[in-house]
C-alpha atoms as a PDB file:
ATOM      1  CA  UNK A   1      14.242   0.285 -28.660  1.00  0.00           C
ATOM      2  CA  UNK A   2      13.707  -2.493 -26.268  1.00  0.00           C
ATOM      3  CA  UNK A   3      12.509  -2.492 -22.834  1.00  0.00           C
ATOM      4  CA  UNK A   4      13.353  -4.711 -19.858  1.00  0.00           C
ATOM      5  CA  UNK A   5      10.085  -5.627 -18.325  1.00  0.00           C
ATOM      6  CA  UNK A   6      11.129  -3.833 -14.906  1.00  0.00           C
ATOM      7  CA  UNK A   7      11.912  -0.599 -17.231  1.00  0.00           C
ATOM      8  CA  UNK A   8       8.170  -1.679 -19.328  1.00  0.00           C
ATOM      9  CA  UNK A   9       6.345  -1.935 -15.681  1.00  0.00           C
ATOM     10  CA  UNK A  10       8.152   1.600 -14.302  1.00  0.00           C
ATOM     11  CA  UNK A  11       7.084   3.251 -17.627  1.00  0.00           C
ATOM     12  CA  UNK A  12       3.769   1.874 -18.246  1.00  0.00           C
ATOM     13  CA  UNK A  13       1.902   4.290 -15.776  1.00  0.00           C
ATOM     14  CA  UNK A  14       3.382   7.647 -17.196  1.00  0.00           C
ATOM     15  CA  UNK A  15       1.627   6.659 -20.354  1.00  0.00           C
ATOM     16  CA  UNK A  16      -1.213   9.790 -21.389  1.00  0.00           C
ATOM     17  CA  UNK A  17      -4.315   8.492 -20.726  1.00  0.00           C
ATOM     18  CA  UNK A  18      -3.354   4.560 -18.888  1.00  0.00           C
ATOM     19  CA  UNK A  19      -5.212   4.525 -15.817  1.00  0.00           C
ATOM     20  CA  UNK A  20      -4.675   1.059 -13.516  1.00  0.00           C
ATOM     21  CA  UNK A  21      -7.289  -0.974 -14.967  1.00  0.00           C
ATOM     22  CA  UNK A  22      -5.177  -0.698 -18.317  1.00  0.00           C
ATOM     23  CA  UNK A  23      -2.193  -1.178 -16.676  1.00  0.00           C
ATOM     24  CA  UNK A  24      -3.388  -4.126 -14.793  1.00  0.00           C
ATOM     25  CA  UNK A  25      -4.383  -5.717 -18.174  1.00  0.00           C
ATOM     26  CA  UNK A  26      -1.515  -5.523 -19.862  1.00  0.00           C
ATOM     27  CA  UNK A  27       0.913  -6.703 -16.380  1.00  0.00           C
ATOM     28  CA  UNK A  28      -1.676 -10.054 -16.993  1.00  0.00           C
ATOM     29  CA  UNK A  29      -1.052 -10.321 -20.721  1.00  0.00           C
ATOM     30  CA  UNK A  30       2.808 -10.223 -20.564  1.00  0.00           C
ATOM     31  CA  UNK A  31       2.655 -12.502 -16.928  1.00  0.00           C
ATOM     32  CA  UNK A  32       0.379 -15.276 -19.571  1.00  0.00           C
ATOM     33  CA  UNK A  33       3.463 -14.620 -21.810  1.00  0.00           C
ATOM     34  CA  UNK A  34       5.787 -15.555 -20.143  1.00  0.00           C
ATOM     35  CA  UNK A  35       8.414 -16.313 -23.439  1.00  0.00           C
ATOM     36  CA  UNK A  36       8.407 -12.074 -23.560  1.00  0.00           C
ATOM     37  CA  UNK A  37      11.400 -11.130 -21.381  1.00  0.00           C
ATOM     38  CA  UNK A  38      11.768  -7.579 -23.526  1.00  0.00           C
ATOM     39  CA  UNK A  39       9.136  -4.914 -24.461  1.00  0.00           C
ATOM     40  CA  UNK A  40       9.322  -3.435 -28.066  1.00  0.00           C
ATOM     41  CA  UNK A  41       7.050  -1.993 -30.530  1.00  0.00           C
ATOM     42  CA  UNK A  42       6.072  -5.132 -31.400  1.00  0.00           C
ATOM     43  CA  UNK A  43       5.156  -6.455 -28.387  1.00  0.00           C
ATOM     44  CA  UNK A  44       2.922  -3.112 -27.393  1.00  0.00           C
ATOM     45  CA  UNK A  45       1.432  -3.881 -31.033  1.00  0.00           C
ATOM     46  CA  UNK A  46       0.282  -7.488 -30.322  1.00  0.00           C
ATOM     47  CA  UNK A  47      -0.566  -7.070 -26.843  1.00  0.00           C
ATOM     48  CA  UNK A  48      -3.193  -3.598 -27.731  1.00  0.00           C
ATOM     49  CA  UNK A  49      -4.627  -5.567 -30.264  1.00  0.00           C
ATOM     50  CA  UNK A  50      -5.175  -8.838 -28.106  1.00  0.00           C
ATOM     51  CA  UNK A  51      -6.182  -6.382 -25.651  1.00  0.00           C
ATOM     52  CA  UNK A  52      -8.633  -4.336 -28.004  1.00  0.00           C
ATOM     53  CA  UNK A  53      -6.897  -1.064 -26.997  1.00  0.00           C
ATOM     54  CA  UNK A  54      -8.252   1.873 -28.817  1.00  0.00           C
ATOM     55  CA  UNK A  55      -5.946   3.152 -31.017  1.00  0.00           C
ATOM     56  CA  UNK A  56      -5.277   6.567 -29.606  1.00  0.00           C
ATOM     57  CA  UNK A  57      -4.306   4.696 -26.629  1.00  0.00           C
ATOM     58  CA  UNK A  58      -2.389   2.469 -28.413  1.00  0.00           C
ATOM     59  CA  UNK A  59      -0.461   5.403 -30.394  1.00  0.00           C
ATOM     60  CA  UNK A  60       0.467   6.592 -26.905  1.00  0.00           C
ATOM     61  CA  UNK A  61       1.997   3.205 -25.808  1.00  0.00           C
ATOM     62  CA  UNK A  62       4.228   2.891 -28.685  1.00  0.00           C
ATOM     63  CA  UNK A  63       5.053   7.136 -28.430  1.00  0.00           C
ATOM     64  CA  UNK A  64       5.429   7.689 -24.430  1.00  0.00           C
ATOM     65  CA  UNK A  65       6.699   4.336 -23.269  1.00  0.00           C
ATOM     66  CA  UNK A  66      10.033   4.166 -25.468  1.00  0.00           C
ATOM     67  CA  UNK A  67      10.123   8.504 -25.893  1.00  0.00           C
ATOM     68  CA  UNK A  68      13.202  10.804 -23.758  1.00  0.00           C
ATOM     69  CA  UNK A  69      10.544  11.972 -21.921  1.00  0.00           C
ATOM     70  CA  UNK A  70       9.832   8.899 -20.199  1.00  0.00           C
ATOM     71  CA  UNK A  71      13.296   8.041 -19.961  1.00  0.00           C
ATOM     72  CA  UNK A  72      14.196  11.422 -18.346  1.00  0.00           C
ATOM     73  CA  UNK A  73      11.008  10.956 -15.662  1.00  0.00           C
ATOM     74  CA  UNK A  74      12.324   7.462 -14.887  1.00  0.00           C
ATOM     75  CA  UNK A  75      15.981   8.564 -14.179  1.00  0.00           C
ATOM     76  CA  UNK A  76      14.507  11.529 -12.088  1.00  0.00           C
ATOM     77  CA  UNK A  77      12.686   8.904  -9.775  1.00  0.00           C
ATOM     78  CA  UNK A  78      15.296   6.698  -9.344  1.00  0.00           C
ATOM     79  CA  UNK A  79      17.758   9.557  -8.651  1.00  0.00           C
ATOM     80  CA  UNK A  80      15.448  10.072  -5.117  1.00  0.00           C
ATOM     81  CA  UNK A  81      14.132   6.823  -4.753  1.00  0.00           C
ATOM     82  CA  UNK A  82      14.101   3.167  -4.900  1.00  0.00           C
ATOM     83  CA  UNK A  83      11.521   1.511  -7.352  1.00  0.00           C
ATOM     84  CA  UNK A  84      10.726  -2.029  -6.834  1.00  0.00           C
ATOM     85  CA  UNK A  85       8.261  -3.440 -10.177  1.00  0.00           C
ATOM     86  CA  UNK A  86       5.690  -6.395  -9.909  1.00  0.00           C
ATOM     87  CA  UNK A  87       8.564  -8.592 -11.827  1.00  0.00           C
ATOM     88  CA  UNK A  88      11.069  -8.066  -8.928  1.00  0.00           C
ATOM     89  CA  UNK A  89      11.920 -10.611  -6.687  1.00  0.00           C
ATOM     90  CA  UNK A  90      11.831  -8.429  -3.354  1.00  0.00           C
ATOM     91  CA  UNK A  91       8.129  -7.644  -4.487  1.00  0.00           C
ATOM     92  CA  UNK A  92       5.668  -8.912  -1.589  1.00  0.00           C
ATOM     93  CA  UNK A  93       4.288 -12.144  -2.894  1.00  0.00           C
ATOM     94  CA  UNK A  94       0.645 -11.288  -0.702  1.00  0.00           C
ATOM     95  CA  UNK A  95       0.554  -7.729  -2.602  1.00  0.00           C
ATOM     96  CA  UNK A  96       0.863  -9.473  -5.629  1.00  0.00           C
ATOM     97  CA  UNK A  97      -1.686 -11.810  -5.692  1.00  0.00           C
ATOM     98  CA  UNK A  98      -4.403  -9.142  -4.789  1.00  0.00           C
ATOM     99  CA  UNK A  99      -6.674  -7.927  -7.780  1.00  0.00           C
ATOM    100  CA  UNK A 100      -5.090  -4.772  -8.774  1.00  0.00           C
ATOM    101  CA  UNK A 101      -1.608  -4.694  -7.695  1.00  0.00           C
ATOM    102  CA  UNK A 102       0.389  -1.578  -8.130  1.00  0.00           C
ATOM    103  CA  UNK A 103       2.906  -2.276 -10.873  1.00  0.00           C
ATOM    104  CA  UNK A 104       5.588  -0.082  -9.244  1.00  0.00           C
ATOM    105  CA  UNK A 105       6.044   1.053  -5.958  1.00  0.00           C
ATOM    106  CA  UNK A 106       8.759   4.093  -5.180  1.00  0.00           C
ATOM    107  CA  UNK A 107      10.573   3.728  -1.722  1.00  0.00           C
ATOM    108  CA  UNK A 108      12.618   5.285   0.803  1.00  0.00           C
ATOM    109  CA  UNK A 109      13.828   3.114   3.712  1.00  0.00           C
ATOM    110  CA  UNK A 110      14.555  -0.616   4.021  1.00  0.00           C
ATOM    111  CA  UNK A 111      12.803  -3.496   2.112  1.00  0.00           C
ATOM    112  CA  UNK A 112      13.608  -6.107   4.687  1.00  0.00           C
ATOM    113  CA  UNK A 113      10.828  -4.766   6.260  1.00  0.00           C
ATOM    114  CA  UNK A 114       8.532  -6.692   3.806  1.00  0.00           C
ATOM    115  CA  UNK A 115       9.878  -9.962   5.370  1.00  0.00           C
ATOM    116  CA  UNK A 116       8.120  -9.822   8.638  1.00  0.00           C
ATOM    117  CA  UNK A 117       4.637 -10.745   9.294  1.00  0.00           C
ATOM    118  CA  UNK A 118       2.376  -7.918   8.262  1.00  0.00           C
ATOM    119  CA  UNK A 119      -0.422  -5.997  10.422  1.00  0.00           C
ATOM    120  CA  UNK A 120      -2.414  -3.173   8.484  1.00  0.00           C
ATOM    121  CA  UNK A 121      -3.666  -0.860  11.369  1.00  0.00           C
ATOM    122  CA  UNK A 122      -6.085   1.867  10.770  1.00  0.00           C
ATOM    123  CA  UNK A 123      -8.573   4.113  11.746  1.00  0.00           C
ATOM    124  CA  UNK A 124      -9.926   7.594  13.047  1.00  0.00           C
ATOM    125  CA  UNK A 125      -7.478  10.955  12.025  1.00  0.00           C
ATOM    126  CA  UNK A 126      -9.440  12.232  15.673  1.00  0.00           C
ATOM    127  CA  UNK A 127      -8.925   9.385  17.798  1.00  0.00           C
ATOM    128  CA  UNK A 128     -10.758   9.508  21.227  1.00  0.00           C
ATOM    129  CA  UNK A 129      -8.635   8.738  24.313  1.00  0.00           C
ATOM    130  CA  UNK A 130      -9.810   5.483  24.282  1.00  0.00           C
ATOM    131  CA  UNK A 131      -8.745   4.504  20.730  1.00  0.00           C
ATOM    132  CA  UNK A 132      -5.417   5.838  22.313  1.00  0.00           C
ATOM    133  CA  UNK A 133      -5.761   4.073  25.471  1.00  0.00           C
ATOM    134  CA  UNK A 134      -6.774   0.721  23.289  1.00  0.00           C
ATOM    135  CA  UNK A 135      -3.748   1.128  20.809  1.00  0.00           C
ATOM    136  CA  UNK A 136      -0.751   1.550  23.790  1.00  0.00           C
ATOM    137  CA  UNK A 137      -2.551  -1.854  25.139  1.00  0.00           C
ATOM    138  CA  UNK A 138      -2.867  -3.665  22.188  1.00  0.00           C
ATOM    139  CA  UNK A 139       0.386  -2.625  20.089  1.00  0.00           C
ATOM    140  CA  UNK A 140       3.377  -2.778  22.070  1.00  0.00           C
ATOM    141  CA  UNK A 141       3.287  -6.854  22.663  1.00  0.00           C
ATOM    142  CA  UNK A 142       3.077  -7.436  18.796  1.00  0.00           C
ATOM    143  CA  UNK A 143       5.559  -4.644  17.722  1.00  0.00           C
ATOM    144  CA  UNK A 144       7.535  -7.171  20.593  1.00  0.00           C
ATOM    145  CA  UNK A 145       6.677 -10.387  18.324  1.00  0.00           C
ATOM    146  CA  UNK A 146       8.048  -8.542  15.417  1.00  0.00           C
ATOM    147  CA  UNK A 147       5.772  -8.043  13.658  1.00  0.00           C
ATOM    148  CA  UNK A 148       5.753  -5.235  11.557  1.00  0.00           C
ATOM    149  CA  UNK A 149       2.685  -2.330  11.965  1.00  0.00           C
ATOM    150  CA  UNK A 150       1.207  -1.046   8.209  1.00  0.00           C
ATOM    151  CA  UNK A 151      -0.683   2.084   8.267  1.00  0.00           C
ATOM    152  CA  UNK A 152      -0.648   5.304   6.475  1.00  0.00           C
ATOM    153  CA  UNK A 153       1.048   8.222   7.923  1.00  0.00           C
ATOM    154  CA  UNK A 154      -1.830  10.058   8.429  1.00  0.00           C
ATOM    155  CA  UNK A 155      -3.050  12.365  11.130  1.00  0.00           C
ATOM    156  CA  UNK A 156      -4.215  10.414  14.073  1.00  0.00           C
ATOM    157  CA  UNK A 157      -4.064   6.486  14.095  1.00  0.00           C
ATOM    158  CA  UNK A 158      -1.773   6.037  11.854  1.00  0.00           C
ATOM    159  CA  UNK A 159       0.809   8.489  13.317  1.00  0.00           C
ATOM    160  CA  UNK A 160       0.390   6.824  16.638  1.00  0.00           C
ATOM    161  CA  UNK A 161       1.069   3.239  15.411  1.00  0.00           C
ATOM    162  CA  UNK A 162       4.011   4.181  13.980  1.00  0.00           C
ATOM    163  CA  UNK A 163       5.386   6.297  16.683  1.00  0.00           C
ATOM    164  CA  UNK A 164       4.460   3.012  18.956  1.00  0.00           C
ATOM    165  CA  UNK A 165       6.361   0.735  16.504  1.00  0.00           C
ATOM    166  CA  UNK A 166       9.172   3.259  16.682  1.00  0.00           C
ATOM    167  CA  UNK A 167       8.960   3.539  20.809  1.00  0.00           C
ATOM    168  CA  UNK A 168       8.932  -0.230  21.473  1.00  0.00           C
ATOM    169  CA  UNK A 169      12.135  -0.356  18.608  1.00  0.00           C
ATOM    170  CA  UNK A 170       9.704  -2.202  16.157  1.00  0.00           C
ATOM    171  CA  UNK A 171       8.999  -2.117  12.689  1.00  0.00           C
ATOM    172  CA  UNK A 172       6.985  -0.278  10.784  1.00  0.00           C
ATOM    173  CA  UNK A 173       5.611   0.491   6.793  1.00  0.00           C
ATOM    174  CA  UNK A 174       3.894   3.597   5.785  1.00  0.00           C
ATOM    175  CA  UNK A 175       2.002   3.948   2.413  1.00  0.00           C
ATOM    176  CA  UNK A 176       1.776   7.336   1.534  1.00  0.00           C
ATOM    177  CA  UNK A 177      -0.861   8.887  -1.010  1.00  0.00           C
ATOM    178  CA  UNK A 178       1.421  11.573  -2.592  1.00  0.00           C
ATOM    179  CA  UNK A 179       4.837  11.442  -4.208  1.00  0.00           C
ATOM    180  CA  UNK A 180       7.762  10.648  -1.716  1.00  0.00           C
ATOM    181  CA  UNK A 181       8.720  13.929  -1.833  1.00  0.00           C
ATOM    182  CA  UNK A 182       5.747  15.063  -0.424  1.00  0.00           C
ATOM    183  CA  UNK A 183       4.530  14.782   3.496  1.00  0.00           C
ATOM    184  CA  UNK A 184       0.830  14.845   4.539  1.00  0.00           C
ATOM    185  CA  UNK A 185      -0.035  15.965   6.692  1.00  0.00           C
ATOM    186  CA  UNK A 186       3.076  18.321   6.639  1.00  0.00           C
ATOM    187  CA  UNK A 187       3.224  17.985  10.757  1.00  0.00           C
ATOM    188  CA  UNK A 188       4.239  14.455  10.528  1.00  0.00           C
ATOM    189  CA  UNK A 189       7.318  15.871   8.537  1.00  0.00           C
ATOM    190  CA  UNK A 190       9.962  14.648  11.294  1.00  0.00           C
ATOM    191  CA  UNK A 191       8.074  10.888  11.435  1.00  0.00           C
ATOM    192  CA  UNK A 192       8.303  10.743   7.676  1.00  0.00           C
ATOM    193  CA  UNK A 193      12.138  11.510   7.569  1.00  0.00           C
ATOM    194  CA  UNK A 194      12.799   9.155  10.529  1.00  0.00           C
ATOM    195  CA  UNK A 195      10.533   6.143   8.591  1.00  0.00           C
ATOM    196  CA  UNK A 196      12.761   7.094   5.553  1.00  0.00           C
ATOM    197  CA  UNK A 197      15.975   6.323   7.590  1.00  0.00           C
ATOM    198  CA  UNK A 198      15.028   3.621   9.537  1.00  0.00           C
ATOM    199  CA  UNK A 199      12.032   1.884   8.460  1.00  0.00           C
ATOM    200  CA  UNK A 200      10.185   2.056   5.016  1.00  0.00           C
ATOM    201  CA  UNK A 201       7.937   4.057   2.981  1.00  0.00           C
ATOM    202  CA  UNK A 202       6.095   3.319   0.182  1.00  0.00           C
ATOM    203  CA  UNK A 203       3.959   4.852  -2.800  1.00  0.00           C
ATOM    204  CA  UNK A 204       3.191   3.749  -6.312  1.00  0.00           C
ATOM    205  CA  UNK A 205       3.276   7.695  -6.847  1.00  0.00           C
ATOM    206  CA  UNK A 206       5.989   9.230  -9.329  1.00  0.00           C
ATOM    207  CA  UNK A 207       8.136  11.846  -7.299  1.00  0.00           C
ATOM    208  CA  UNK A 208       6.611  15.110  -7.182  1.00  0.00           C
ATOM    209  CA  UNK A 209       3.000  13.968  -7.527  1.00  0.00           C
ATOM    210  CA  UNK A 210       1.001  16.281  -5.198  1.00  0.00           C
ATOM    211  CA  UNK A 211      -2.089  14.590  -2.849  1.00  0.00           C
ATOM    212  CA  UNK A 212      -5.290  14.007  -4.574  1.00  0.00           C
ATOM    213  CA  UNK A 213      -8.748  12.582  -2.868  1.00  0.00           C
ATOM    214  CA  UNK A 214      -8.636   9.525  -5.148  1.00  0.00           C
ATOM    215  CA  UNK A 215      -5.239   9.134  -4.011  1.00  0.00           C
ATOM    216  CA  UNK A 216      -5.931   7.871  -0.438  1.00  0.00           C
ATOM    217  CA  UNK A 217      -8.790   5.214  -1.509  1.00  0.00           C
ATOM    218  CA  UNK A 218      -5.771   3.826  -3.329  1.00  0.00           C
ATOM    219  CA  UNK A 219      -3.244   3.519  -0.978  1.00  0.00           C
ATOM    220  CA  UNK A 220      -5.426   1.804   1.202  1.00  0.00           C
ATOM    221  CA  UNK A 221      -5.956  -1.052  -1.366  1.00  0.00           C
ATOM    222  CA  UNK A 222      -1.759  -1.502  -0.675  1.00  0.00           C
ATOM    223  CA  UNK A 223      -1.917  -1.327   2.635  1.00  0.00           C
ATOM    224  CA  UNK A 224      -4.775  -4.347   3.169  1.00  0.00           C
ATOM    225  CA  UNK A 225      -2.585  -6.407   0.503  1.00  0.00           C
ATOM    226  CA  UNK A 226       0.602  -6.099   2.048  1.00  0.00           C
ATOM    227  CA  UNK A 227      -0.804  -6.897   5.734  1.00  0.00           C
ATOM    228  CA  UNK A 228      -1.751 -10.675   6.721  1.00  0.00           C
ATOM    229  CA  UNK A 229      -5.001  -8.943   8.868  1.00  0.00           C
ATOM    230  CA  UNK A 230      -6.318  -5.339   9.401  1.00  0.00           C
ATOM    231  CA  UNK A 231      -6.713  -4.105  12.646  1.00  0.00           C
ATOM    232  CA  UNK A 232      -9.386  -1.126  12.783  1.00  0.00           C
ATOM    233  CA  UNK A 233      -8.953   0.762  16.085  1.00  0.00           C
ATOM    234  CA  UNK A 234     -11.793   3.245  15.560  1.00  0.00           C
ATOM    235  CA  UNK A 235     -13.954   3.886  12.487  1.00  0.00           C
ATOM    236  CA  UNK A 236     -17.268   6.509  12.393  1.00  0.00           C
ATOM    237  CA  UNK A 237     -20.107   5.059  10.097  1.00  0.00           C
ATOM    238  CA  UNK A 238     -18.452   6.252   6.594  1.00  0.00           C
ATOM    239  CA  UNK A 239     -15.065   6.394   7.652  1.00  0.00           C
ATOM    240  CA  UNK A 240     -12.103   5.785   4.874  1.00  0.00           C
ATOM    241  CA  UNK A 241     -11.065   3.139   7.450  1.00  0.00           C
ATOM    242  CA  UNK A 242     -13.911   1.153   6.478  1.00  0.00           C
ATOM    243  CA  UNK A 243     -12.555   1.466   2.668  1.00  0.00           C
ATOM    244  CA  UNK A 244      -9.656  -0.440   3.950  1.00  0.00           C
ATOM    245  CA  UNK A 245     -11.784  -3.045   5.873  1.00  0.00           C
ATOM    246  CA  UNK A 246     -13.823  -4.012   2.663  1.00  0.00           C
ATOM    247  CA  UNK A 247     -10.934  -4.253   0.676  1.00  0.00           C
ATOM    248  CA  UNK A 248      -9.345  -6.661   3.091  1.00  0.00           C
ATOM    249  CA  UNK A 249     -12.639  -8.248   3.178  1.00  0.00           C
ATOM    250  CA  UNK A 250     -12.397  -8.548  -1.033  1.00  0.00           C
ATOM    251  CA  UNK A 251      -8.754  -9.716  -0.404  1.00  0.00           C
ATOM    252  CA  UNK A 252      -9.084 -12.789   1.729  1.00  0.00           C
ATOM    253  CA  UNK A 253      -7.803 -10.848   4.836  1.00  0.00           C
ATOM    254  CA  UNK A 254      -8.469 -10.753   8.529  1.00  0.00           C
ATOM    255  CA  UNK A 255     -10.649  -8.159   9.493  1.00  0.00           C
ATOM    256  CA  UNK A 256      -9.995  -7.578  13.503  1.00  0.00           C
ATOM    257  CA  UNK A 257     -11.669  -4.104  15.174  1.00  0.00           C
ATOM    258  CA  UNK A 258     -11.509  -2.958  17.897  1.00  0.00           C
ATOM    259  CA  UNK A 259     -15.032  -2.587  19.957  1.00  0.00           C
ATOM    260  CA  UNK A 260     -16.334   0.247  21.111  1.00  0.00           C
ATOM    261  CA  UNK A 261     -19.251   2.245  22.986  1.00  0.00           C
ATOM    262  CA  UNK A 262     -22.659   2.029  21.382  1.00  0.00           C
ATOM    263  CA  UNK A 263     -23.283   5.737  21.851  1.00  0.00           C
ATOM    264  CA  UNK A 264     -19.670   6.539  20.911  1.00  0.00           C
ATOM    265  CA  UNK A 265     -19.457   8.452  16.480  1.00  0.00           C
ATOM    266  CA  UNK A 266     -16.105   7.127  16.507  1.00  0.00           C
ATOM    267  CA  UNK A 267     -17.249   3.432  17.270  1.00  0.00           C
ATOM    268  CA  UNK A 268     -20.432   3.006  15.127  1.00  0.00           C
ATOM    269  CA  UNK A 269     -17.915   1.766  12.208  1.00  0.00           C
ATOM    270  CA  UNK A 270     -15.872  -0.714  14.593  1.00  0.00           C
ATOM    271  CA  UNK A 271     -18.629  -2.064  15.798  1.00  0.00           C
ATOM    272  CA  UNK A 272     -20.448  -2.540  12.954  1.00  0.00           C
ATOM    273  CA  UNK A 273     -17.523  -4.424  11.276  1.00  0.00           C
ATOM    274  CA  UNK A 274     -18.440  -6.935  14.547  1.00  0.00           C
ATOM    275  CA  UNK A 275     -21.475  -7.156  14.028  1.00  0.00           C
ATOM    276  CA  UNK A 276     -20.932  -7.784  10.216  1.00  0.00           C
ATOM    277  CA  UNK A 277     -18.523 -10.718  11.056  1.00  0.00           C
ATOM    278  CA  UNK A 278     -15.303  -8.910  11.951  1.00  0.00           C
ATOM    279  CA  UNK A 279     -13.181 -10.516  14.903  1.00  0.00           C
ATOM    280  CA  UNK A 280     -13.445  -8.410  18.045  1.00  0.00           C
ATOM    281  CA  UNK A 281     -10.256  -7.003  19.956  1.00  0.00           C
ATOM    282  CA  UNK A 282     -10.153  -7.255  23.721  1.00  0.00           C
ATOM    283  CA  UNK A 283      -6.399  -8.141  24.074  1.00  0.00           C
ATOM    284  CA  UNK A 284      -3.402  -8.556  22.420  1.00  0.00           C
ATOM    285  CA  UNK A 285      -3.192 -12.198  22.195  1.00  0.00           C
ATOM    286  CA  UNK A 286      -6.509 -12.149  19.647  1.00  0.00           C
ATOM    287  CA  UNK A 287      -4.606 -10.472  17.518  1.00  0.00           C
ATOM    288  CA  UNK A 288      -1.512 -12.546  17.663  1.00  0.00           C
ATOM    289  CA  UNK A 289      -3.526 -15.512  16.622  1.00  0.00           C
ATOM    290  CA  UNK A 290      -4.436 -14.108  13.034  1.00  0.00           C
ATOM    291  CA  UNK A 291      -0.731 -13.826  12.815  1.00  0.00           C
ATOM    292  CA  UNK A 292       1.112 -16.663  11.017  1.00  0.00           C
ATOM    293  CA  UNK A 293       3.701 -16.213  13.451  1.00  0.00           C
ATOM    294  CA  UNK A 294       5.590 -19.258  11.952  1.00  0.00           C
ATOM    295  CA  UNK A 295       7.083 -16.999   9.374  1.00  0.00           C
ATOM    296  CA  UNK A 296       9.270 -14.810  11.794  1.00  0.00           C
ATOM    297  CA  UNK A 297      12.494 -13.629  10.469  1.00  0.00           C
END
């Protein structure tokens, strides 16, 4: 049997026991191979031993990635959802070139959403009223440039930049943590449907995969490589915010936060992130100019 690599790359991370670092490894083998255009037992052969695979790992390659089984969980996905690979062309070219790129990515929505300039924008899931204050300042004039708001559906920040993308007839990506089948939290149940219809959501999640903590760390790493800069509206000193921030800091990205009150739990992150070199907020036109606003659709 012979695979396509867009059928290797949707396959590759149902294999027992292939976690991303594997997966990773072999995406860089066959992209340094670039005569391979199909995937068969040969190929898995050469590449685990190049690779110094184990072999019980490399028995699973050659048994899960060509078995029914695989097939069957491929054909379910794609019955509910779109899957765009690493090898595709509609594959974000920024996401890409980060250091561990998902390999597949499951959507609902539109992917003419990826064209537009990116902003990741993140932060508390218990906002203050001035993060909310900050955000319907700061948001609606670049949701007006068109640029499109990243975040991740969850409670608080996230929910609110998406709702303002939605209000101000923007655009607007959500990477989710779960399976696409899955909303959480379950109250943002009626945003996640309307971001299916309308805008785009995205997860590198099978269908049916259930939320798990590692999950979220995860996502995060897809949302500061599709964006251009990260925006941090309000962060507490360990905040998964912060995650994002020093992955966009690992990734070459703009780091932008939004300052707040030096007594404030919410703010100690943000302004930390200043202090550490970050680009502080105070209007919408410093965000604007991290923005390469050249590339507008």
């Amino acid at each position: 049997m012979q695979l396509t690599l867009r059928d290797f790359f949707m396959r590759i991370n149902l294999v027992r026991g292939v976690g991303r670092k594997t997966a990773n490894a072999c995406w860089r083998w066959l992209d340094g191979h670039p005569e391979i255009t199909v995937v068969d037992s040969l190929v898995v052969a050469q590449m685990a031993a190049d690779l110094t695979l184990n072999a019980e790992l490399t028995a699973a390659l050659q048994l899960d990635l060509f078995s029914r089984e695989t097939n069957d969980t491929v054909t379910e996905n794609l019955t509910h959802s779109g899957c765009m690979t690493i090898v595709d062309a509609a594959y974000p070219v920024q996401l890409r070139e980060t250091y561990a790129p998902p390999l597949a990515l499951y959507f609902l929505g539109d992917l003419r959403r990826l064209r537009a300039p990116q902003l990741a924008v993140v932060g508390s899931r218990k906002p203050t009223d001035y993060a909310l204050r900050a955000m319907r300042l700061l948001l609606p004039p670049i949701v007006e440039q068109r640029v499109c708001l990243v975040s991740g559906l969850a409670q608080g920040v996230d929910t609110l930049t998406h709702q303002v993308a939605l209000a101000h007839r923007g655009t607007t990506i959500a990477v989710i943590g779960t399976g696409l089948d899955t909303c959480y939290p379950a109250a943002n149940r009626d945003l996640m449907k309307t971001l299916a219809h309308h805008q785009l959501i995205l997860s590198e999640y099978p269908w049916g995969t259930p939320g798990a903590r590692h999950h979220f760390p995860e996502r995060n790493r897809i949302i500061a490589g599709l964006a251009q800069s990260v925006l941090v509206i309000e962060a507490a000193h360990r905040s998964g915010s912060l995650i994002t921030a020093n992955i966009a800091l690992q990734e070459n990205r703009n780091v932008l936060a939004v300052p707040g009150t030096i007594d404030g739990q919410n703010s100690v992150g943000t302004n930390e992130l200043i202090l550490a070199g970050a680009k502080p907020i105070l209007n919408s036109e410093h965000i604007m100019e991290e923005l390469l606003v050249d590339k507008l659709p």
